[in-house]
N, C-alpha and C. Protein backbone atom coordinates (compact mmCIF):
# COMPACT_ATOMS: atom_id res chain seq x y z
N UNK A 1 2.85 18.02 -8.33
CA UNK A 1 3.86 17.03 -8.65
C UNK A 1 5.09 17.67 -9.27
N UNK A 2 4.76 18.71 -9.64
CA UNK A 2 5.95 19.20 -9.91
C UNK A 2 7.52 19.04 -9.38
N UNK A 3 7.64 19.01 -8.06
CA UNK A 3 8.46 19.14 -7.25
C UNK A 3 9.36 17.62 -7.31
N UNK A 4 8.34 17.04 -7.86
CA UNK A 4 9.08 15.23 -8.51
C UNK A 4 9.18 15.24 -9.68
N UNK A 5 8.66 16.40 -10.86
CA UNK A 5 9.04 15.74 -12.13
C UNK A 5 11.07 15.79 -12.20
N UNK A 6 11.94 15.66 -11.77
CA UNK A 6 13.29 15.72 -11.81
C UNK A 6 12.95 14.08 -11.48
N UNK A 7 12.44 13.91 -10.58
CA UNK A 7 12.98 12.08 -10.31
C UNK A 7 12.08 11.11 -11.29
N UNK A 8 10.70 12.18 -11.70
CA UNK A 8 10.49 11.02 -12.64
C UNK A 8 11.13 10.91 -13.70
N UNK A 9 11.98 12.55 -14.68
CA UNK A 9 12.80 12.22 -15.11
C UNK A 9 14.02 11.35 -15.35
N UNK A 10 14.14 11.49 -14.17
CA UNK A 10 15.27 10.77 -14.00
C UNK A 10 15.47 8.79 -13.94
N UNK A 11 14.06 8.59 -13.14
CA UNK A 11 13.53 7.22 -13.18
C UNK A 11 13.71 6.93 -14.77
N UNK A 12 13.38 7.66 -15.55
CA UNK A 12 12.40 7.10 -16.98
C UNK A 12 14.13 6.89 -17.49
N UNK A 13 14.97 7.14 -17.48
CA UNK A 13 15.84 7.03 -18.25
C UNK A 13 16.61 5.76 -17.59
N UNK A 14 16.21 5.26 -16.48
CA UNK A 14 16.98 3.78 -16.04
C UNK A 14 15.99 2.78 -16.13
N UNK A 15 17.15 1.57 -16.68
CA UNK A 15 16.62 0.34 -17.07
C UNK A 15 16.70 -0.49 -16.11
N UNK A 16 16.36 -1.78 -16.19
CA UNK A 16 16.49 -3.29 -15.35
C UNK A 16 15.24 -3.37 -14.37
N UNK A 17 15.86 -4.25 -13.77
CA UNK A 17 14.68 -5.17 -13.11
C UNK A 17 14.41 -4.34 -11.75
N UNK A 18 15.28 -3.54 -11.15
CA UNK A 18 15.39 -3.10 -10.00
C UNK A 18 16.34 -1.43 -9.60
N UNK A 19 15.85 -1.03 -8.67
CA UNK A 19 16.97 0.19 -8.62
C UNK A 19 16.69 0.58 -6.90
N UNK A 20 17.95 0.92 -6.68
CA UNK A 20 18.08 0.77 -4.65
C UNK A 20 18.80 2.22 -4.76
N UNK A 21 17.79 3.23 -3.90
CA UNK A 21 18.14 4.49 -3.53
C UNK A 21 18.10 4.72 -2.14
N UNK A 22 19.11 5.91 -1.73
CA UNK A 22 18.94 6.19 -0.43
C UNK A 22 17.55 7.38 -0.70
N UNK A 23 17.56 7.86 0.20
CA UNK A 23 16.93 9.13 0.74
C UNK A 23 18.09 10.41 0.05
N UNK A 24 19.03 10.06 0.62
CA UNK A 24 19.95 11.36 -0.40
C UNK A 24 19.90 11.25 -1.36
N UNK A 25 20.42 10.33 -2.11
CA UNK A 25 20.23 10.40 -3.53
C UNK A 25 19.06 10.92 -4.04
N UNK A 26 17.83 10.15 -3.49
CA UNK A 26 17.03 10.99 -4.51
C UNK A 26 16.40 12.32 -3.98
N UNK A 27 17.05 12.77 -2.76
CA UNK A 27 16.84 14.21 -2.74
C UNK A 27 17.91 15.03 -3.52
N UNK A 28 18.78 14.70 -3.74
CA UNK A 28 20.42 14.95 -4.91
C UNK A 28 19.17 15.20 -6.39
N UNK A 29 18.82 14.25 -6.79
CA UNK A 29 17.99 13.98 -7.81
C UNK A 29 16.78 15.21 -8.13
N UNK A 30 15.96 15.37 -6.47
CA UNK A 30 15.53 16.40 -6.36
C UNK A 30 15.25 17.77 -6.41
N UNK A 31 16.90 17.80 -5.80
CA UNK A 31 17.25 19.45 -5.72
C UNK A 31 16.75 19.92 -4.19
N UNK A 32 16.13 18.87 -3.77
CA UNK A 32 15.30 19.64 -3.00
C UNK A 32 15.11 18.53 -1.77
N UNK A 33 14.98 18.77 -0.20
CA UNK A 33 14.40 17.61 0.89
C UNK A 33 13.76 16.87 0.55
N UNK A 34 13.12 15.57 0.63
CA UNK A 34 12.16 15.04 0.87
C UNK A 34 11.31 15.70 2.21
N UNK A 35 9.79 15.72 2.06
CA UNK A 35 9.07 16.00 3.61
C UNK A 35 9.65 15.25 4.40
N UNK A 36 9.20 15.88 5.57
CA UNK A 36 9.60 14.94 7.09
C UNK A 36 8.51 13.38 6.97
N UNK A 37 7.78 13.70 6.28
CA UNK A 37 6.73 12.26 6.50
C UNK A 37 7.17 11.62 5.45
N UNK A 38 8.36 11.71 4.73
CA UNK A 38 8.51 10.57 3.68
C UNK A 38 9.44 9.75 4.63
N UNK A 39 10.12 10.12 5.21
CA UNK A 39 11.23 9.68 6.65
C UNK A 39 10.54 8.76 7.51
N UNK A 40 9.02 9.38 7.95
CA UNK A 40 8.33 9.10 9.04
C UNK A 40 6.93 7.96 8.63
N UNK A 41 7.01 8.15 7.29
CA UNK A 41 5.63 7.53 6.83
C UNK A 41 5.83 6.20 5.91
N UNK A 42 6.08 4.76 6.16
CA UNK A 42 6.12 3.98 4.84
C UNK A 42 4.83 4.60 3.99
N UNK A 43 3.86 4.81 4.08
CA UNK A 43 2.81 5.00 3.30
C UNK A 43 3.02 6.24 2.48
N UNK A 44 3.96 6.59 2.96
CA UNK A 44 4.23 8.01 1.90
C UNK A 44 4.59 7.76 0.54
N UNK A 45 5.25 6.43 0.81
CA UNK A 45 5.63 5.30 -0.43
C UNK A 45 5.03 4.48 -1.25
N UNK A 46 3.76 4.95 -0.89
CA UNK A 46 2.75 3.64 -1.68
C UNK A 46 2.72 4.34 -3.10
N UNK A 47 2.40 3.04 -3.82
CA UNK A 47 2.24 3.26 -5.35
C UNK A 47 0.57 3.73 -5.65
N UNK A 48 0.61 4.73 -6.92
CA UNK A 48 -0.19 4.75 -7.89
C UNK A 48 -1.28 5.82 -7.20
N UNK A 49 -1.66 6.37 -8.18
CA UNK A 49 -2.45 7.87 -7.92
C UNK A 49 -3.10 7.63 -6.65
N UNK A 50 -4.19 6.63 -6.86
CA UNK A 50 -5.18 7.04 -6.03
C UNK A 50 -4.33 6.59 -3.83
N UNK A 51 -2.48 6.44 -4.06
CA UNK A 51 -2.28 7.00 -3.02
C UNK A 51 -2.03 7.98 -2.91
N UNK A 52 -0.80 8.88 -3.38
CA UNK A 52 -0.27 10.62 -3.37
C UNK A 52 0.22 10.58 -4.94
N UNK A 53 -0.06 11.76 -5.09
CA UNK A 53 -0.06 12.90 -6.43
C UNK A 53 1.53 12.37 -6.58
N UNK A 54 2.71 12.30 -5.67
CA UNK A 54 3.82 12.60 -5.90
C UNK A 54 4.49 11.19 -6.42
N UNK A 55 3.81 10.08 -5.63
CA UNK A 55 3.67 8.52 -6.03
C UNK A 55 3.42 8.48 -8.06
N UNK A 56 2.96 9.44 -8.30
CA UNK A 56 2.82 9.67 -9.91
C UNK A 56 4.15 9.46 -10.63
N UNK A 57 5.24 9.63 -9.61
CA UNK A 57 6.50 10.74 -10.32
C UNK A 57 7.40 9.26 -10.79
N UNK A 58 7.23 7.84 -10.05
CA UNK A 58 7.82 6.45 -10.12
C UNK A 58 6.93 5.78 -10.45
N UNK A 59 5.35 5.93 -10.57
CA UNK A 59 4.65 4.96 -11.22
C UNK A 59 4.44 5.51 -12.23
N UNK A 60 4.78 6.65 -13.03
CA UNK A 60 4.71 7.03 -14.26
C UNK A 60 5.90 6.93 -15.46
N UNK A 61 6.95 6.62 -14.34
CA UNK A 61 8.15 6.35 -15.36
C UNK A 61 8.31 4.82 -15.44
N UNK A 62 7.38 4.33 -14.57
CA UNK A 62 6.88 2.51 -14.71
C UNK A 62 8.21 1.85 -14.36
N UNK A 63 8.14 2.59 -12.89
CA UNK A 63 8.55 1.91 -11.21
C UNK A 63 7.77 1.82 -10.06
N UNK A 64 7.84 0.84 -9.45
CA UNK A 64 6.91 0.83 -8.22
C UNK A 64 7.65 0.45 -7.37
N UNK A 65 7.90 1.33 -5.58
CA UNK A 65 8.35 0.76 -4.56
C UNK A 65 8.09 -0.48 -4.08
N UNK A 66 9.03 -1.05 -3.65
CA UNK A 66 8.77 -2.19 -2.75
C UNK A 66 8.80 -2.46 -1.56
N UNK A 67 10.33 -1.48 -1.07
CA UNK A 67 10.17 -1.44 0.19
C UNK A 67 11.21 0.13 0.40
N UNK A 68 11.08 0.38 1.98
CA UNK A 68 11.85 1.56 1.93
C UNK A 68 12.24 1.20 3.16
């Protein structure tokens, strides 16, 4: 997860009810691409551990996708 602690950083420090990112931005955020299967996969997006390790990085700064 490493490779997301920058966005969970970054999550944890915004407030409100909601927050609407592209794909750039939060590769900007990153430093770094997103995989080709975050592009290709809604499920790459699912919340909370027991989907992907990296799903840690927005349900730990206590955000959860909704849609992409």
């Amino acid at each position: 997860m490493d490779k997301y602690l920058p966005l969970q950083n970054y999550l944890s420090k915004k407030t409100g009810f909601s927050l609407r990112m592209t794909f750039e931005e939060i590769e900007s955020v990153l430093g770094d691409s997103l995989p080709k299967s975050a592009y290709k996969y809604p499920a790459w997006w699912a919340n909370g551990e027991k989907a992907h390790k990296h799903s840690l990085a927005w349900v730990d700064a206590g955000w959860k996708v909704e849609t992409v």
